[in-house]
C-alpha atoms as a PDB file:
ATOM      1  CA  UNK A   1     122.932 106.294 150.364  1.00  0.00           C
ATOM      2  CA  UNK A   2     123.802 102.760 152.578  1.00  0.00           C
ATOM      3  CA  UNK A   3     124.429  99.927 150.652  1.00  0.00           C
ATOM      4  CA  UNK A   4     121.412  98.300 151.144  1.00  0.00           C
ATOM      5  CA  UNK A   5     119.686 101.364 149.485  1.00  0.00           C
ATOM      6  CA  UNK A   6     121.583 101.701 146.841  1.00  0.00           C
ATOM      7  CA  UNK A   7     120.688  98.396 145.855  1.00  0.00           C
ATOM      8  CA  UNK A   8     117.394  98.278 145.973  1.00  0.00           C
ATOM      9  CA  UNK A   9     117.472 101.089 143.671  1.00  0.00           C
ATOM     10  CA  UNK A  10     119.310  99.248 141.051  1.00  0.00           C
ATOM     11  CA  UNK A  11     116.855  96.195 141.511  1.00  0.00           C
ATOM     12  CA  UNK A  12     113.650  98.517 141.397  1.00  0.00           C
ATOM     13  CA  UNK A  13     114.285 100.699 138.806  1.00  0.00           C
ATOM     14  CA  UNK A  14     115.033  97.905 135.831  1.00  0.00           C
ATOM     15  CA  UNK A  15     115.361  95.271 135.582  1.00  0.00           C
ATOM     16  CA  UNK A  16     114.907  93.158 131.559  1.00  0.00           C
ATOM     17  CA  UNK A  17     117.743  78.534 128.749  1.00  0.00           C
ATOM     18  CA  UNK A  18     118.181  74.970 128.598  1.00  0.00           C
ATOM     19  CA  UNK A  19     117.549  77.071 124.977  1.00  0.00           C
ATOM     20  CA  UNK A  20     120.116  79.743 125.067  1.00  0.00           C
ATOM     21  CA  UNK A  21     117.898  80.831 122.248  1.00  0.00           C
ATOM     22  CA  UNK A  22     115.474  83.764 121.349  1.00  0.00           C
ATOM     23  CA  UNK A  23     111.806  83.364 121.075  1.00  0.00           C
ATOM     24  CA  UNK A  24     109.919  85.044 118.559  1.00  0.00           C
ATOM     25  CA  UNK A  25     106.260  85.800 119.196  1.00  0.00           C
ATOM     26  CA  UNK A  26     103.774  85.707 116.468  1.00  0.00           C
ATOM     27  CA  UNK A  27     106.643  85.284 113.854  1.00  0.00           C
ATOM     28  CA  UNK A  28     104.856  83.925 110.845  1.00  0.00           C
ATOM     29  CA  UNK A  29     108.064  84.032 108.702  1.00  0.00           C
ATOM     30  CA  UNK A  30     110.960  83.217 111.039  1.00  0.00           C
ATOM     31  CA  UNK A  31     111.594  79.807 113.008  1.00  0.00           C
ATOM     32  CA  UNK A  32     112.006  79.242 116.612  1.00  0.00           C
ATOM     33  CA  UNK A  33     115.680  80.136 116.790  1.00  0.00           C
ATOM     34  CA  UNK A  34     114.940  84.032 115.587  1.00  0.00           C
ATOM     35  CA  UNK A  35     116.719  83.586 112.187  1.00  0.00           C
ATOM     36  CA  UNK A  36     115.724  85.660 109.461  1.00  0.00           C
ATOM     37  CA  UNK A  37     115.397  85.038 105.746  1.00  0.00           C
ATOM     38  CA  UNK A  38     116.752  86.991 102.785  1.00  0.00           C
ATOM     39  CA  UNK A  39     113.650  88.094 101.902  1.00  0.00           C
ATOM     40  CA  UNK A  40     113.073  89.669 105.594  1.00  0.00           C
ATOM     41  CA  UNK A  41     116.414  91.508 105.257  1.00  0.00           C
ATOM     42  CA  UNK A  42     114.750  94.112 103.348  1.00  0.00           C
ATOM     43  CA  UNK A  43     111.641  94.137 105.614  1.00  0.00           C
ATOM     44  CA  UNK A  44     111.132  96.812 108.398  1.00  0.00           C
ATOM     45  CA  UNK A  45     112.415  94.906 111.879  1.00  0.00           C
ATOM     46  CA  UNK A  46     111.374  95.496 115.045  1.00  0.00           C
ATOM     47  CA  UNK A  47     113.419  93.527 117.721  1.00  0.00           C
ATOM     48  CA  UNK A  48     111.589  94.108 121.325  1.00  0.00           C
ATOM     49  CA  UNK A  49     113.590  93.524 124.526  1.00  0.00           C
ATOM     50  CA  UNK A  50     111.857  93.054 128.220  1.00  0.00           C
ATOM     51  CA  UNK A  51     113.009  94.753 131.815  1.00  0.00           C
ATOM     52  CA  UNK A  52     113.044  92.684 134.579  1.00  0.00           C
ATOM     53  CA  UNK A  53     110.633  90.339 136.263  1.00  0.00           C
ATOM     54  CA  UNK A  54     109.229  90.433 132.546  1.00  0.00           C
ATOM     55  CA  UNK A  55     109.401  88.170 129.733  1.00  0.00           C
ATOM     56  CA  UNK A  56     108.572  88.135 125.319  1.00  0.00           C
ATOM     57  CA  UNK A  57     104.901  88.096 126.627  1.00  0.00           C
ATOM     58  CA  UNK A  58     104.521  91.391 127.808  1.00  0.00           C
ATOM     59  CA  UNK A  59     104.928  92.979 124.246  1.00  0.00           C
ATOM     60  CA  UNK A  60     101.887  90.968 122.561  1.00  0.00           C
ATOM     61  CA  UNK A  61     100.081  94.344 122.119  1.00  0.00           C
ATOM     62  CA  UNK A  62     102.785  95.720 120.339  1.00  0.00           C
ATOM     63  CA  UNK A  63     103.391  92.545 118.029  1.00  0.00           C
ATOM     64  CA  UNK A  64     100.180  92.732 116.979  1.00  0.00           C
ATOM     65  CA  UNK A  65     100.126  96.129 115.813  1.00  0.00           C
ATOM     66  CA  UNK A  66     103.434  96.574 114.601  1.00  0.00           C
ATOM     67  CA  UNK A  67     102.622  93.618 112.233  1.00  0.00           C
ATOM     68  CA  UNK A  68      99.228  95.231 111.394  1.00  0.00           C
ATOM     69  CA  UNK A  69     101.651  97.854 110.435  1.00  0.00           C
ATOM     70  CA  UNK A  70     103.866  96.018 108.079  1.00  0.00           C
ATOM     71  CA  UNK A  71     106.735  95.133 110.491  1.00  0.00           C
ATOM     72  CA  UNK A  72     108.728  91.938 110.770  1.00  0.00           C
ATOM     73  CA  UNK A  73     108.555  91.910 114.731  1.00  0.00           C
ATOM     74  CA  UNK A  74     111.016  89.786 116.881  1.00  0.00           C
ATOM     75  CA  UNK A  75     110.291  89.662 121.017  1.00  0.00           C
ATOM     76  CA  UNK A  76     113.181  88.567 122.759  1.00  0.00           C
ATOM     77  CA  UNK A  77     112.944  86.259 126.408  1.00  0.00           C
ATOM     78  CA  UNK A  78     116.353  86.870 128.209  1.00  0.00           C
ATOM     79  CA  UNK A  79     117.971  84.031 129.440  1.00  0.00           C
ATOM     80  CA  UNK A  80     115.801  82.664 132.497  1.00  0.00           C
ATOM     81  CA  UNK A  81     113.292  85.191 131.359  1.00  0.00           C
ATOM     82  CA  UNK A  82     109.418  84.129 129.823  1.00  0.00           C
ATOM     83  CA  UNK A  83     109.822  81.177 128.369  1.00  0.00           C
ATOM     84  CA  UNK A  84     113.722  80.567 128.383  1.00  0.00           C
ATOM     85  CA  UNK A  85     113.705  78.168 131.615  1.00  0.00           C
ATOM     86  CA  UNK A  86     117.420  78.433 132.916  1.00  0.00           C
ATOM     87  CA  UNK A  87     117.430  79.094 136.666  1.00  0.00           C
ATOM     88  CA  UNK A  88     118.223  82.524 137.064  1.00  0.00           C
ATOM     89  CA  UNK A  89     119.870  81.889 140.170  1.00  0.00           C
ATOM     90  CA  UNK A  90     122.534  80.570 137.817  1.00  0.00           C
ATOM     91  CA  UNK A  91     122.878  82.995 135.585  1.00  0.00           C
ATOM     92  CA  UNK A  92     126.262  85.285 136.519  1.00  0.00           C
ATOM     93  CA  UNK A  93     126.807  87.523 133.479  1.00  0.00           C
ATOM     94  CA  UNK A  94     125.278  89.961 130.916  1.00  0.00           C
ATOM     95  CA  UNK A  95     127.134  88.092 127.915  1.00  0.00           C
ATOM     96  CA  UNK A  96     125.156  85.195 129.439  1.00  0.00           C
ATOM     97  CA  UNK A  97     121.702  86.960 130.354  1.00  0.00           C
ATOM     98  CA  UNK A  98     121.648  88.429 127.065  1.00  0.00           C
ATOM     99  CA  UNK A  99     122.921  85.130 124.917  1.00  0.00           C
ATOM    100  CA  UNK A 100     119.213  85.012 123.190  1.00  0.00           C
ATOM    101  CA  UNK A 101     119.675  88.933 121.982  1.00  0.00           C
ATOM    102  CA  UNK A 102     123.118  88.582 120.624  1.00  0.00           C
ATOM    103  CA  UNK A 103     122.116  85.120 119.049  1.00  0.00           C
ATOM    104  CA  UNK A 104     119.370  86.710 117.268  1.00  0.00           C
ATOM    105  CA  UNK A 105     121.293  90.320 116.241  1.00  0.00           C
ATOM    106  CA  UNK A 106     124.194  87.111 114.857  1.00  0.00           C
ATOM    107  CA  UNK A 107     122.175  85.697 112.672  1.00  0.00           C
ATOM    108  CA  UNK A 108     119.757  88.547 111.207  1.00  0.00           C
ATOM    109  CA  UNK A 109     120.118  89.435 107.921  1.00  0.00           C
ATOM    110  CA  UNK A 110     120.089  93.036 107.451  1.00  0.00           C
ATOM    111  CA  UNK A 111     119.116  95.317 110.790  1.00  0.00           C
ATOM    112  CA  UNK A 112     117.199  95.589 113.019  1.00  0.00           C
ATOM    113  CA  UNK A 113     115.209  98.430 115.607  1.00  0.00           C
ATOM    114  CA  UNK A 114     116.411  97.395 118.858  1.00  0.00           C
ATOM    115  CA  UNK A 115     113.905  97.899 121.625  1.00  0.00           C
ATOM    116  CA  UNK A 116     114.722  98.541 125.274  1.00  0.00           C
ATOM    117  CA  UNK A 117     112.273  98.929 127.875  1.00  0.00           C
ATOM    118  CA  UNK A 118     113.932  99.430 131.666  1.00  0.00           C
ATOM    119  CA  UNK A 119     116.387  96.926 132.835  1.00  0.00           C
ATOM    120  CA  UNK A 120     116.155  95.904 128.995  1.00  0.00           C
ATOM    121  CA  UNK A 121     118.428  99.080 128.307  1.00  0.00           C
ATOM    122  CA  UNK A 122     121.570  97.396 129.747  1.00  0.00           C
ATOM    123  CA  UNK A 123     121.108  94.448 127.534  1.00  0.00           C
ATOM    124  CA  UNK A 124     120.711  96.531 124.670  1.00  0.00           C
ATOM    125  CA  UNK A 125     123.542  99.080 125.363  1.00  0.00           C
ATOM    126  CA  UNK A 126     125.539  95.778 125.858  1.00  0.00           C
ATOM    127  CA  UNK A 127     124.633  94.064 122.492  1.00  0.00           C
ATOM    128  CA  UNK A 128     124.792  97.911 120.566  1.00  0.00           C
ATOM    129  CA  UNK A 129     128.844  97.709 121.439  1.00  0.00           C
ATOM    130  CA  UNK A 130     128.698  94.142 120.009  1.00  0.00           C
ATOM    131  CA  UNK A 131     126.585  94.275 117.090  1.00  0.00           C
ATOM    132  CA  UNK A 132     126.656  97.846 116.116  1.00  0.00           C
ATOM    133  CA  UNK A 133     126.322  97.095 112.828  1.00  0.00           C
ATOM    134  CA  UNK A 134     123.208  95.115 113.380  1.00  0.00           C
ATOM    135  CA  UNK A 135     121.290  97.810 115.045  1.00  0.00           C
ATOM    136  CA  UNK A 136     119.533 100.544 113.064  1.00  0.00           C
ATOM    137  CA  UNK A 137     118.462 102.812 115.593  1.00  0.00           C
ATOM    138  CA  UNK A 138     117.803 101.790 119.708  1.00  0.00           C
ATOM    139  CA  UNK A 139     114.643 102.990 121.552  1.00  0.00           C
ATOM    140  CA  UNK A 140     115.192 103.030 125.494  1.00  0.00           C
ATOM    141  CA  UNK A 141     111.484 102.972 126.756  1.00  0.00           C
ATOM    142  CA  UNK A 142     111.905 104.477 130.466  1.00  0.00           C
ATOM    143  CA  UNK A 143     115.289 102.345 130.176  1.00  0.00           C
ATOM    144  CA  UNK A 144     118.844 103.113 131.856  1.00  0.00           C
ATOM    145  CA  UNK A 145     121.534 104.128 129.478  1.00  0.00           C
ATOM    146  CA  UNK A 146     124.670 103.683 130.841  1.00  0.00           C
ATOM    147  CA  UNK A 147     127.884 105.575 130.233  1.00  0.00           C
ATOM    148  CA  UNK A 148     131.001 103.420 129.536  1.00  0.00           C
ATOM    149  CA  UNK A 149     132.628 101.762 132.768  1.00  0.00           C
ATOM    150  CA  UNK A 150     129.056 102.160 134.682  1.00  0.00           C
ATOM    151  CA  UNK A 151     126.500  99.113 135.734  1.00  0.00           C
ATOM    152  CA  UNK A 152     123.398  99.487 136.098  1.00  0.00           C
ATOM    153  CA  UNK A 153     124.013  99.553 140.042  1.00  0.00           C
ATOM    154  CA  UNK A 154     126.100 102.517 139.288  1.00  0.00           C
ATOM    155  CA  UNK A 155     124.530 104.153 136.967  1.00  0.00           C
ATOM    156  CA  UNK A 156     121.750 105.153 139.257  1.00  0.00           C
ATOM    157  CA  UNK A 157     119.634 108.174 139.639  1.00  0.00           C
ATOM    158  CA  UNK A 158     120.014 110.224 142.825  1.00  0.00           C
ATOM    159  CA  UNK A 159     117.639 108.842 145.453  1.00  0.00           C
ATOM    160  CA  UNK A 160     116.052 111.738 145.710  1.00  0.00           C
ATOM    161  CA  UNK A 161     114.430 110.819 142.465  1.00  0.00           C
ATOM    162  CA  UNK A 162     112.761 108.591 143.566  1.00  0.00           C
ATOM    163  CA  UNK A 163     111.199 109.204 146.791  1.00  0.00           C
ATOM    164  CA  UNK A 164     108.823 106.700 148.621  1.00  0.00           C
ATOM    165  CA  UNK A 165     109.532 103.235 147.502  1.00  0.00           C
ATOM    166  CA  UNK A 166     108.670 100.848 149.599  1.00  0.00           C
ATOM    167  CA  UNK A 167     111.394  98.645 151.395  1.00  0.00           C
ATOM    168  CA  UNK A 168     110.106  95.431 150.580  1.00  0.00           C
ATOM    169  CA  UNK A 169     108.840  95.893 147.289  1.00  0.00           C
ATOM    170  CA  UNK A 170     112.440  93.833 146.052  1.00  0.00           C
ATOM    171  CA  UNK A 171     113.056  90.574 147.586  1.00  0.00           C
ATOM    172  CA  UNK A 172     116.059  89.359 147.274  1.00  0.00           C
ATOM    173  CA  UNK A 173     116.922  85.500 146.929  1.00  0.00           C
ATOM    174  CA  UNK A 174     119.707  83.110 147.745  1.00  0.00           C
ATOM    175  CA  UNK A 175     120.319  80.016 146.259  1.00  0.00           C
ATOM    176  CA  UNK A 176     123.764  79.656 147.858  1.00  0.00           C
ATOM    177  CA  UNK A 177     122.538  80.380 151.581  1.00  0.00           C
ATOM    178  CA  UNK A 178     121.711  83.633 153.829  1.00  0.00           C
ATOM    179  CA  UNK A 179     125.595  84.143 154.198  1.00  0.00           C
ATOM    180  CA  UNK A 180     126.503  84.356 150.237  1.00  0.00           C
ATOM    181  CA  UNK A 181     125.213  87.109 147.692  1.00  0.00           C
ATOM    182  CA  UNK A 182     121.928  87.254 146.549  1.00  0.00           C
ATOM    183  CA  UNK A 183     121.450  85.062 143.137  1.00  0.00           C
ATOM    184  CA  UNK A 184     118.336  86.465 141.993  1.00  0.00           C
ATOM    185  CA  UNK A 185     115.489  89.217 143.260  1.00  0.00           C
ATOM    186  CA  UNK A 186     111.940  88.692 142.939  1.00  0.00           C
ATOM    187  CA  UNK A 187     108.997  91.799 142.898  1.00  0.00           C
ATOM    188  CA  UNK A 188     107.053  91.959 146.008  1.00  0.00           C
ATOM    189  CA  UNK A 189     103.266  91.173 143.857  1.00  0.00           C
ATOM    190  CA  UNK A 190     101.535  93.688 146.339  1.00  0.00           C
ATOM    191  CA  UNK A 191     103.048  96.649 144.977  1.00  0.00           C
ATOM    192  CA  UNK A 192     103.771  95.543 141.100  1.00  0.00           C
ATOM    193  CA  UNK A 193     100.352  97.520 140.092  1.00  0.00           C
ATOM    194  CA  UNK A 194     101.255 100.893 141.346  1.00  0.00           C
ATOM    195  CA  UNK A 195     104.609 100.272 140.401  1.00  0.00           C
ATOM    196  CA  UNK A 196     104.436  98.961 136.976  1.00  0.00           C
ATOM    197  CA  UNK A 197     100.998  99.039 135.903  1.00  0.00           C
ATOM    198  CA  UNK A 198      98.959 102.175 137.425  1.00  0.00           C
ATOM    199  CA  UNK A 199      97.571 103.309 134.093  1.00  0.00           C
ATOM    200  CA  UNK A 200      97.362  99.737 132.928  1.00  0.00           C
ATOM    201  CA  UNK A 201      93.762  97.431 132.561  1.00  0.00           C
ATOM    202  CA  UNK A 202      93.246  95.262 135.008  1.00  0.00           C
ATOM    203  CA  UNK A 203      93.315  92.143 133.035  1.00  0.00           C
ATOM    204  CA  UNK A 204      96.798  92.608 131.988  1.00  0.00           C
ATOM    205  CA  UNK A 205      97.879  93.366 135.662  1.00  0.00           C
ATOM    206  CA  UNK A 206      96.465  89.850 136.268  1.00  0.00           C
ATOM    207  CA  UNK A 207      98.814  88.497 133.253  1.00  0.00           C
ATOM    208  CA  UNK A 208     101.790  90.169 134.603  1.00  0.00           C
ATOM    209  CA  UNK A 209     100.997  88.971 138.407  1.00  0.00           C
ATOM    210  CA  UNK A 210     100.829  85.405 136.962  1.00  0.00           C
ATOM    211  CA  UNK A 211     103.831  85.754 134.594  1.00  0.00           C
ATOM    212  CA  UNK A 212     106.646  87.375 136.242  1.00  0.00           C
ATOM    213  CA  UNK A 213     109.770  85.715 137.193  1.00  0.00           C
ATOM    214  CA  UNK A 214     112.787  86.432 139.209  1.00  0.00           C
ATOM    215  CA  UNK A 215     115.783  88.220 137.379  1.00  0.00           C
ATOM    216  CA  UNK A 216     119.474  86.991 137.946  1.00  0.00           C
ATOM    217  CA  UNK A 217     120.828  89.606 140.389  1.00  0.00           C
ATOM    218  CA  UNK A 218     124.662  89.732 138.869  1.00  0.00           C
ATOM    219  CA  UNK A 219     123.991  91.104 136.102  1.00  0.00           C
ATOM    220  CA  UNK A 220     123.229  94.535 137.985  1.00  0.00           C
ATOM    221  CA  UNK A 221     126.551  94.820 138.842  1.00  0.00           C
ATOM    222  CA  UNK A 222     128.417  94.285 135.959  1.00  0.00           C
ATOM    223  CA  UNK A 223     130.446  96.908 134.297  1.00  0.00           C
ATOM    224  CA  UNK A 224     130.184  97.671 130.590  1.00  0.00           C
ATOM    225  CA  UNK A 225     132.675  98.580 127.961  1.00  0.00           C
ATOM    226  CA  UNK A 226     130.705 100.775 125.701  1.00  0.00           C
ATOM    227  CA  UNK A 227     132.957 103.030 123.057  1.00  0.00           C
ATOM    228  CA  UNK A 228     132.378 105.974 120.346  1.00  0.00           C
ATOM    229  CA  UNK A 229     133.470 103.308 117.297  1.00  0.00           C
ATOM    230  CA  UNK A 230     130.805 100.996 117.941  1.00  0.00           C
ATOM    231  CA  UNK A 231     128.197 101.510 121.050  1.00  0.00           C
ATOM    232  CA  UNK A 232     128.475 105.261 120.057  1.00  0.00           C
ATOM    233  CA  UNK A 233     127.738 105.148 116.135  1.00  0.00           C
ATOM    234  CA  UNK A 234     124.094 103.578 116.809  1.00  0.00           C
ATOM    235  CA  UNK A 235     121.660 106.262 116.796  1.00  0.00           C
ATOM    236  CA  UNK A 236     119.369 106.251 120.129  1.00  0.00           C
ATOM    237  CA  UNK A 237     116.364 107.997 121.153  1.00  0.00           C
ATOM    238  CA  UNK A 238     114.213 108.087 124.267  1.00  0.00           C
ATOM    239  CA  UNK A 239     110.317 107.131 125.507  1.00  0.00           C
ATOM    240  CA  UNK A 240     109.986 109.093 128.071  1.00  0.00           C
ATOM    241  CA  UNK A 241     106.854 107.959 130.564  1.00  0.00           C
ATOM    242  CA  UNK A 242     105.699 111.121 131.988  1.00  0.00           C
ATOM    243  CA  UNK A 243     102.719 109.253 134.528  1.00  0.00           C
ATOM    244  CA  UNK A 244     105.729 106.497 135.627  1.00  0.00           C
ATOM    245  CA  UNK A 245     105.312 105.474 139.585  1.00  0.00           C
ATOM    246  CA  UNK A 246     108.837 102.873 139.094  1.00  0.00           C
ATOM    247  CA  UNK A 247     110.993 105.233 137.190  1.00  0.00           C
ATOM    248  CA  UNK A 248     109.931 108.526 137.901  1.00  0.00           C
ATOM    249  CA  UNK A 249     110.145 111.573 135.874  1.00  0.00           C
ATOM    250  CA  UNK A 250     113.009 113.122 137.595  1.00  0.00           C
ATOM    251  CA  UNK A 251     115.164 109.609 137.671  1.00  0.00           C
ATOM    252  CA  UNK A 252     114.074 109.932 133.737  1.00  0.00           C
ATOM    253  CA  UNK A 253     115.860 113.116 133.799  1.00  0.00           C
ATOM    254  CA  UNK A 254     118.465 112.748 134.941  1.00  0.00           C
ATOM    255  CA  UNK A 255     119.482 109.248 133.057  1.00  0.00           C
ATOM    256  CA  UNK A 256     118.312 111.780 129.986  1.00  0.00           C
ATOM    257  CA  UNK A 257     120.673 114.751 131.075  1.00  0.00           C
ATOM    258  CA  UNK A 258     123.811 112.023 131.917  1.00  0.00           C
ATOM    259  CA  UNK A 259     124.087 110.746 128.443  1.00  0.00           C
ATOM    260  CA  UNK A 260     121.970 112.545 125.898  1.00  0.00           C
ATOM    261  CA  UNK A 261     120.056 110.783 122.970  1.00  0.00           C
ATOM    262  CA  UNK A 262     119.336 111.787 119.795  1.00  0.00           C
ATOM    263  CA  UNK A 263     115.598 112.700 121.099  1.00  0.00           C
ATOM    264  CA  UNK A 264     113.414 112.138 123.379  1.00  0.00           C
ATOM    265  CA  UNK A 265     109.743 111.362 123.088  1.00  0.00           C
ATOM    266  CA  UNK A 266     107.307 112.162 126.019  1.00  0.00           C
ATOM    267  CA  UNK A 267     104.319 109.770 126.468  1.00  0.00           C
ATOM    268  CA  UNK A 268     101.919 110.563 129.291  1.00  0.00           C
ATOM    269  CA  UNK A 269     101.984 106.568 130.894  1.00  0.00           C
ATOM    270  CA  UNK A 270     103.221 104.177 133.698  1.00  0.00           C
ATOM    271  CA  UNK A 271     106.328 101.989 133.399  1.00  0.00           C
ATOM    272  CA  UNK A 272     104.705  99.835 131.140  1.00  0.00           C
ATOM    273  CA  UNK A 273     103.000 101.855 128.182  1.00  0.00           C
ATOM    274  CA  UNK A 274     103.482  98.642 125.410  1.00  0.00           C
ATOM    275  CA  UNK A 275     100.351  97.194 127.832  1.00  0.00           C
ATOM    276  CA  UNK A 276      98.364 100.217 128.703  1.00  0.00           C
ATOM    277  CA  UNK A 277      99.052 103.061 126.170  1.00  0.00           C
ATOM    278  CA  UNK A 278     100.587 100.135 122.891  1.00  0.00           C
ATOM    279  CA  UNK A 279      98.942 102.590 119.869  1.00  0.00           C
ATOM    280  CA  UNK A 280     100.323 105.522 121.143  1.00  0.00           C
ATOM    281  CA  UNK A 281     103.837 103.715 121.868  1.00  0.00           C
ATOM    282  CA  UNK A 282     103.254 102.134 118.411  1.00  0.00           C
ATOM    283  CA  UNK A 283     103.260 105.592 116.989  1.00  0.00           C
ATOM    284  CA  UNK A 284     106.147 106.877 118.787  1.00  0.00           C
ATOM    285  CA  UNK A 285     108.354 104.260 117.010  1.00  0.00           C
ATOM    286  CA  UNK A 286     107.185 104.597 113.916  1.00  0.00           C
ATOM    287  CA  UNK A 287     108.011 108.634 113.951  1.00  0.00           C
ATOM    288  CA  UNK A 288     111.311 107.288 115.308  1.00  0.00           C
ATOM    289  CA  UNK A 289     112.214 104.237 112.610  1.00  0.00           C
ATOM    290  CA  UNK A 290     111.332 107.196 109.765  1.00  0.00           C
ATOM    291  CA  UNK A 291     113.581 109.703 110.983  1.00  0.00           C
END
């Protein structure tokens, strides 16, 4: 695999302010900043983190139900993600892309279940070795899960997983001129509904089209410290999406075979079942949360 492959692959398959703040939707109970009162520390809390090109927005199915359900319910935007307007051409690191997680997981009372869904999974594998103690139990949702020393560029499936992408479906941006590295990478919009959405209605396609941002393109290539003491006491499981066009069942695989959860759970959905399959997702975490 050229290098020019191989990164494409690392931008396609995940992806996950002026604020530097988390952004709670729908949080009745909690302010602006994500902090939690005492009397939430004893609530059941859901903490929902987006993939790339995405933002808090994307998970407004599953806020609504997982409240319905009794949950305290926490959806994160990444820094120059949704809401949080820093340029992400500026943004260099994870400890900096995921500032608005680890603010959050700081200030919680209590802990939490830490949602992942694709590039989301390096941000959460990055804030379960800082906040271990935080984190109840991690869901990766067709997410990477990266072994220590690994980045999400090299953590990739085989290729072969993942036959037929098209070759312009990333675009790639530079804020610092042609001759420098890429800053950011964008989603070529003619693709993003057999990519991302292909089971999903038509109305949030639309949402998504005229919602997604570019993703700082760094943070693909940074390496992560993740040990037994702290990334490895958190108890993970797996969503695995069995219809998925962007991460496809084989790539699942073998991110599933690499480094083992706890258990996985198959759901038969595109990359993005929180839009078009949220009651059966909703389900799937609460079997997980009561085990």
């Amino acid at each position: 695999m050229g290098p020019k492959s191989s990164l494409l692959w690392t931008l396609v398959f995940f992806t996950s302010a002026t604020y530097h703040a988390a952004f709670p939707i729908s949080l009745p109970s909690e302010g602006l900043h994500g902090m939690t009162t005492e009397a939430e520390s004893n609530s059941r809390h859901v903490v929902l983190v987006h993939g790339s090109g995405l933002g808090a927005w994307c998970w407004y199915k599953m806020v609504n139900l997982l409240q319905k359900r009794g949950y305290t319910v926490a959806a994160i935007d990444l820094t120059s993600q949704g809401r949080d307007r820093t340029n992400p051409d500026t943004v260099t690191t994870l400890d900096e892309y995921a500032k608005p997680l680890l603010n959050y997981l700081e200030n919680l009372n209590g802990q939490a279940f830490l949602v992942a869904h694709s590039l989301g999974g390096i941000t959460v594998s990055f804030a379960m070795e800082k906040y271990p103690q935080k984190i109840q139990k991690a869901v990766f949702v067709t997410s990477r899960m990266p072994l220590n020393n690994q980045s999400s560029h090299t953590s990739l499936p085989p290729e072969s997983t993942e036959p037929g992408r098209p070759s312009d479906f990333v675009i790639l941006n530079y804020a610092n001129g042609p001759s420098a590295p890429p800053t950011s990478f964008s989603y070529n919009l003619s693709y993003i509904q057999d990519m991302f959405f292909n089971e999903t209605p038509d109305q949030d396609v639309t949402l998504a089209m005229l919602s997604m941002s570019p993703t700082p393109y760094a943070i693909s290539f940074e390496v992560l410290k993740l040990t037994p003491a702290r990334y490895g006491s958190v108890r993970r499981f797996y969503v695995f999406t069995l219809n998925d066009h962007l991460s496809t069942p084989a790539a699942q695989q073998f991110t599933i075979d690499r480094n083992p959860p706890e258990r996985v759970f198959k759901i038969r959905s595109d990359h993005s079942p929180f839009v078009s399959h949220p009651r059966q997702l909703t389900n799937i975490f609460e079997m997980i949360y009561n085990l």
